[in-house]
N, C-alpha and C. Protein backbone atom coordinates (compact mmCIF):
# COMPACT_ATOMS: atom_id res chain seq x y z
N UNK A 1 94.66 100.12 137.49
CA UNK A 1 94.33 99.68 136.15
C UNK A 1 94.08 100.92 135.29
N UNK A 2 94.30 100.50 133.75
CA UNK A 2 94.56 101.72 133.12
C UNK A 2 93.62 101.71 131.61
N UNK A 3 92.64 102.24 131.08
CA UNK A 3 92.01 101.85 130.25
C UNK A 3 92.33 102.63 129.39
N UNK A 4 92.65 101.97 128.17
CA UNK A 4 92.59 103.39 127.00
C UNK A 4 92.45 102.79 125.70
N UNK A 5 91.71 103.71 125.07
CA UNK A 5 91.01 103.41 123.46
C UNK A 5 91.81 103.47 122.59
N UNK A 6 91.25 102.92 121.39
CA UNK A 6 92.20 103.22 120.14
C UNK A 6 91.42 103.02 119.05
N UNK A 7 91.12 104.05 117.89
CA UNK A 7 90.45 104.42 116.52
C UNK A 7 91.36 102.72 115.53
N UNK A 8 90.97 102.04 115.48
CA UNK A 8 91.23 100.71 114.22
C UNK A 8 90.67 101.01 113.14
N UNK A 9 91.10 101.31 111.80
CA UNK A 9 90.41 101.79 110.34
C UNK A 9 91.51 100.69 109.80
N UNK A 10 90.74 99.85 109.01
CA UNK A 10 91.43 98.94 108.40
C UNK A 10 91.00 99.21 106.38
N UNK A 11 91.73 99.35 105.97
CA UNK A 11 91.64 99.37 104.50
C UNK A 11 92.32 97.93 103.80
N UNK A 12 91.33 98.19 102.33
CA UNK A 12 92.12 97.31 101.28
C UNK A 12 92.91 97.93 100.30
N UNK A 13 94.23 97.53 100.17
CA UNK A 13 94.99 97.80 99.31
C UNK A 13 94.67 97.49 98.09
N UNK A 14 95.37 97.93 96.81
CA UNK A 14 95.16 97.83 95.40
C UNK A 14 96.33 96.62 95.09
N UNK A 15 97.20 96.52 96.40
CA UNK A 15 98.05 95.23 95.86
C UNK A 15 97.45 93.86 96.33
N UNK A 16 96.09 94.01 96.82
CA UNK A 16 95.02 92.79 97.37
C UNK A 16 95.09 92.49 99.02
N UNK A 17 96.26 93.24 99.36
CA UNK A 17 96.57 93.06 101.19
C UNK A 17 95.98 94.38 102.12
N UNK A 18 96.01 94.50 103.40
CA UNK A 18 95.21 95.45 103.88
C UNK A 18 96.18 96.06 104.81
N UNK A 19 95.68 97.23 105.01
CA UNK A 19 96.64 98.20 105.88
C UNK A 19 95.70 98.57 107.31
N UNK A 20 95.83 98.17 108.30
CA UNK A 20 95.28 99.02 109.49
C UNK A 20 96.58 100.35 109.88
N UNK A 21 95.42 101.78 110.38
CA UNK A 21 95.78 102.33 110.53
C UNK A 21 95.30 102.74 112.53
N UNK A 22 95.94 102.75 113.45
CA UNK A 22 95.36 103.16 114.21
C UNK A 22 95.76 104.69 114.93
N UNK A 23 95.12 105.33 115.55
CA UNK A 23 94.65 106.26 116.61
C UNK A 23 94.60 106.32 117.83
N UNK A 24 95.12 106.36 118.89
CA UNK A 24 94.79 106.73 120.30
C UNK A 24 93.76 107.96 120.39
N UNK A 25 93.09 107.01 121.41
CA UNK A 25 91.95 108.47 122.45
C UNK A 25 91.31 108.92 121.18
N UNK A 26 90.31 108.63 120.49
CA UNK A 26 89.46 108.80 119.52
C UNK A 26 87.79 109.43 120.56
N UNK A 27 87.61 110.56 119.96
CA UNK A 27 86.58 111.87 120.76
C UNK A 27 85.98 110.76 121.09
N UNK A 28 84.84 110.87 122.38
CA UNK A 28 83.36 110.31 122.41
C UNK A 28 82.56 111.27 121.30
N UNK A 29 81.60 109.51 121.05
CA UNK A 29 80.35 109.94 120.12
C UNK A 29 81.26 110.16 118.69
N UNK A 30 82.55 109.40 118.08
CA UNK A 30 82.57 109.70 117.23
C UNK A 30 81.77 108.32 116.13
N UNK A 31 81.49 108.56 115.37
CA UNK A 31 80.37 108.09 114.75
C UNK A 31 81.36 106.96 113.39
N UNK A 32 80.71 106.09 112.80
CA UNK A 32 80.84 105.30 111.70
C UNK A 32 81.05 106.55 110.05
N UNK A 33 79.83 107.09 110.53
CA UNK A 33 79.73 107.73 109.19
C UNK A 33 80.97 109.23 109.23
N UNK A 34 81.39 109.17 110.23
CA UNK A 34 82.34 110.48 110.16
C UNK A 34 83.75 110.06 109.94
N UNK A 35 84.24 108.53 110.09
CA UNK A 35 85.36 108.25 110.20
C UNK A 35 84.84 107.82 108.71
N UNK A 36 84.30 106.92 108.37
CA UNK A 36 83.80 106.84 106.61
C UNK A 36 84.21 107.79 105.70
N UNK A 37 84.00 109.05 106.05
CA UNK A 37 83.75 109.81 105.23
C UNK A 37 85.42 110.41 105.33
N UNK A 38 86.14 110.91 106.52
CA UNK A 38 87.28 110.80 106.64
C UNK A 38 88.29 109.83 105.24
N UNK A 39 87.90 108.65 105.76
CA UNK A 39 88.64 107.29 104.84
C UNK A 39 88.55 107.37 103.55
N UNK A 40 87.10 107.98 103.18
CA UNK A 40 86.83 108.21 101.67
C UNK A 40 87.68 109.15 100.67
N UNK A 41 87.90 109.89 101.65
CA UNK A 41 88.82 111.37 101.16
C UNK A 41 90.22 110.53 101.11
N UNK A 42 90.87 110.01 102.00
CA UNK A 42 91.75 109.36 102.12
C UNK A 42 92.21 108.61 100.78
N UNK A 43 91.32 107.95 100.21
CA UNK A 43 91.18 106.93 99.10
C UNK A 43 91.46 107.78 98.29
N UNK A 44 90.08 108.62 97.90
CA UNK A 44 89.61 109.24 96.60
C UNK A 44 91.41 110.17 96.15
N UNK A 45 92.02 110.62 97.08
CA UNK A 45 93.23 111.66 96.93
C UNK A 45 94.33 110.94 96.94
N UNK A 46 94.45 109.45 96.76
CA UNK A 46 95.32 108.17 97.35
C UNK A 46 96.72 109.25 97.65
N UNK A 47 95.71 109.17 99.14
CA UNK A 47 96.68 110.19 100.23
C UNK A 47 97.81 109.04 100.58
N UNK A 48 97.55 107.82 100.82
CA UNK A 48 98.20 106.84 101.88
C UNK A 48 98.87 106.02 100.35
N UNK A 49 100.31 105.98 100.66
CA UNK A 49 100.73 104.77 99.95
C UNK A 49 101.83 104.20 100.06
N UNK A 50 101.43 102.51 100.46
CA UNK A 50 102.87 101.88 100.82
C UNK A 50 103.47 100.64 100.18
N UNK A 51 104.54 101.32 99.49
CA UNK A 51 105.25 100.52 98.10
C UNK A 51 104.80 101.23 96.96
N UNK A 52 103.98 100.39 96.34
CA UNK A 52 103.33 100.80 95.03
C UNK A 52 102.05 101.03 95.29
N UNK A 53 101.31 100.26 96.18
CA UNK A 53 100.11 99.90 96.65
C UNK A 53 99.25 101.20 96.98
N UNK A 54 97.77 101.46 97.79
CA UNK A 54 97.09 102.62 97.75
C UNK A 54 96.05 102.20 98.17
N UNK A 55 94.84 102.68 99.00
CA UNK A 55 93.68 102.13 99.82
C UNK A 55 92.87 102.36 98.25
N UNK A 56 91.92 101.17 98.48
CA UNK A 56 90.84 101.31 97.37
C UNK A 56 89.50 101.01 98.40
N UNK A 57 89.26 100.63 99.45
CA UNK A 57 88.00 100.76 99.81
C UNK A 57 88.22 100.85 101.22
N UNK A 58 87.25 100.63 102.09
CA UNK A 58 87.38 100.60 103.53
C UNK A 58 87.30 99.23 104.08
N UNK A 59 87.54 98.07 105.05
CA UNK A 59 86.94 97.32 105.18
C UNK A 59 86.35 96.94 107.10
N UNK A 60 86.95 97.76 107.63
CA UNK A 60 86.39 97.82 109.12
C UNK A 60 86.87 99.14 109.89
N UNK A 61 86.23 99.51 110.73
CA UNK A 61 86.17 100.66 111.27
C UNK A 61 85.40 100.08 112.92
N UNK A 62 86.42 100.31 113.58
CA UNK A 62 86.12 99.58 115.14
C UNK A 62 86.60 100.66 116.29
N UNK A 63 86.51 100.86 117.47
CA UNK A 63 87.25 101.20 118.56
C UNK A 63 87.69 100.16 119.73
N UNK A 64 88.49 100.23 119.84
CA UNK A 64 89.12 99.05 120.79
C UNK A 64 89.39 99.40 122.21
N UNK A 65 89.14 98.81 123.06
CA UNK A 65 89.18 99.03 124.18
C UNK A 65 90.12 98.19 125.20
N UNK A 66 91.45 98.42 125.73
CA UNK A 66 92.40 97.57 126.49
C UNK A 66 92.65 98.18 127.81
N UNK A 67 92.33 97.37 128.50
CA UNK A 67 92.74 97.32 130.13
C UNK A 67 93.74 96.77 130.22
N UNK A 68 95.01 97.66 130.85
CA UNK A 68 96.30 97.04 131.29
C UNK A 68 96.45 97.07 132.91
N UNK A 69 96.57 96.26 133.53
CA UNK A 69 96.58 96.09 134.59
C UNK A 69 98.32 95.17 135.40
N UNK A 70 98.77 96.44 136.32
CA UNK A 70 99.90 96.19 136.41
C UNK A 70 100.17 94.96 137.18
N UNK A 71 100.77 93.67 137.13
CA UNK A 71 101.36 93.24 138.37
C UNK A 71 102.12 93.28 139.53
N UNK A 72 101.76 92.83 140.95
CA UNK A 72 102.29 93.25 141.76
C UNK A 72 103.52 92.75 142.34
């Protein structure tokens, strides 16, 4: 069995729909307020944009955890 993480940052778009962005293998101990602050910069420089659209706020910030387990 094989476990591995993944960084989920979900934003709201300015066209009213939302964009998740994800990450593999995100450090231990990385924190809420460091990926926040990451996302903020993200926004404020509307680094990210798809179509016309552009992140205007944050709306979840999670790490996910999946066990794949092979059959025999």
């Amino acid at each position: 069995m094989s476990t591995k993480k993944q960084l989920r940052m979900t934003m709201k778009m300015s066209s009213g729909k939302e964009m998740t962005l994800s990450l593999m293998d995100p450090k231990d101990g990385l924190t809420k307020a460091e990926v926040t602050t990451c996302l903020q910069d993200v926004i404020d420089k509307k680094a990210i944009v798809a179509g016309e659209a552009y992140p205007v706020s944050v709306k979840d910030i999670a790490i996910q955890t999946v066990d794949t387990e092979k059959l025999a």
